[in-house]
Protein backbone atom coordinates (compact mmCIF):
# COMPACT_ATOMS: atom_id res chain seq x y z
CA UNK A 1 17.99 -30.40 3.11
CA UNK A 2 17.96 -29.37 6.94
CA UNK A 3 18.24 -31.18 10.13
CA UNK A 4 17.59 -29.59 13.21
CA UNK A 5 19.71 -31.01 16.06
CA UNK A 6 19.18 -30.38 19.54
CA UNK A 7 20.85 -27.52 20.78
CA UNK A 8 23.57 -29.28 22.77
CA UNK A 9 24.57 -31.23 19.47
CA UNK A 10 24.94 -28.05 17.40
CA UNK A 11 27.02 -26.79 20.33
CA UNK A 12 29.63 -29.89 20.28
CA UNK A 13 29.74 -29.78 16.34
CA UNK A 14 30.54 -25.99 16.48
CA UNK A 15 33.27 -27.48 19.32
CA UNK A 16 34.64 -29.96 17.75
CA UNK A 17 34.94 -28.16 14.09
CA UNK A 18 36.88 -24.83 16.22
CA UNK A 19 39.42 -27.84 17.87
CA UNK A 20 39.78 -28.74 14.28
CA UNK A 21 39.94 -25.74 12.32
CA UNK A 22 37.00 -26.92 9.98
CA UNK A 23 34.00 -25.60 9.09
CA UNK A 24 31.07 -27.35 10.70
CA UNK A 25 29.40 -27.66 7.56
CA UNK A 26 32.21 -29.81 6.14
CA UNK A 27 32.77 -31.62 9.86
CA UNK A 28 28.77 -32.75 8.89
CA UNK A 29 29.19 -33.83 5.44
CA UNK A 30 32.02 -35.61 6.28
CA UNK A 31 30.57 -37.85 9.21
CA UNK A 32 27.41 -38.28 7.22
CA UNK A 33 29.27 -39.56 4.34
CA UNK A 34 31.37 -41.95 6.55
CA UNK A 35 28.19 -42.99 8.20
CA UNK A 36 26.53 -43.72 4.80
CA UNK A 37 29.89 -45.43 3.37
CA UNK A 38 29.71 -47.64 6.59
CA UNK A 39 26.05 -48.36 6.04
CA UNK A 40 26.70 -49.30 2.30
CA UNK A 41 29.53 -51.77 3.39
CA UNK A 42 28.02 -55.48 3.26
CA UNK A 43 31.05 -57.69 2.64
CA UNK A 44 32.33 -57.18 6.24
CA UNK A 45 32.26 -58.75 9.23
CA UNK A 46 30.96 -57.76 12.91
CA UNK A 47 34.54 -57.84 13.92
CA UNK A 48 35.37 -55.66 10.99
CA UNK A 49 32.94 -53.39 12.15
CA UNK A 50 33.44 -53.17 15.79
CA UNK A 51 37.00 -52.39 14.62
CA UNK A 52 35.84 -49.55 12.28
CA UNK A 53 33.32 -48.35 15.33
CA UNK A 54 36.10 -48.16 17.74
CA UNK A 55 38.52 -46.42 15.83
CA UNK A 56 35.82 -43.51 15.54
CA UNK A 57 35.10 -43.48 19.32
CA UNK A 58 37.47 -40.54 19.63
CA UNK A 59 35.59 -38.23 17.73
CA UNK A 60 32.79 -39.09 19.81
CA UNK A 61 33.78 -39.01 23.55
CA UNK A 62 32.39 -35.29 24.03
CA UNK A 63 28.55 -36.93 22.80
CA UNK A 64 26.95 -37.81 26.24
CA UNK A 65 25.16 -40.85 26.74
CA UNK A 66 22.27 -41.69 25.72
CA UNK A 67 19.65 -41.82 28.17
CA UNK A 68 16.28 -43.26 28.22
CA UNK A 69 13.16 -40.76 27.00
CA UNK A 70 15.79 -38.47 24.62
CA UNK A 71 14.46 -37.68 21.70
């Protein structure tokens, strides 16, 4: 399978796997296989899940906002 990402995406990926000394394949798999395991997940709350949200905010903060008409 392949997913093209805007160019600014692939660029904090290939970031964010150097700061971690991972290869950005892995860094991919890995986040889409949390995202997927968090999808899956049914017997939680919203509070469970805000919790679960915010403790992955960190990997995020380089992602900018999200602005009206991105695609």
């Amino acid at each position: 399978m392949s997913i093209d990402l805007p160019g600014s995406v692939e660029e904090q990926l290939r970031e964010l796997a150097a700061r971690q000394g991972r290869d950005v394949r892995a860094l991919v798999e890995d986040a889409i296989r949390q995202y997927l395991e968090a999808a899956a997940i049914t017997d939680l709350g919203a509070n469970d899940v805000a919790e679960a949200q915010a403790a992955l905010l960190g990997e995020l903060q380089h992602v900018p906002d999200w602005k009206a008409g991105d695609a």
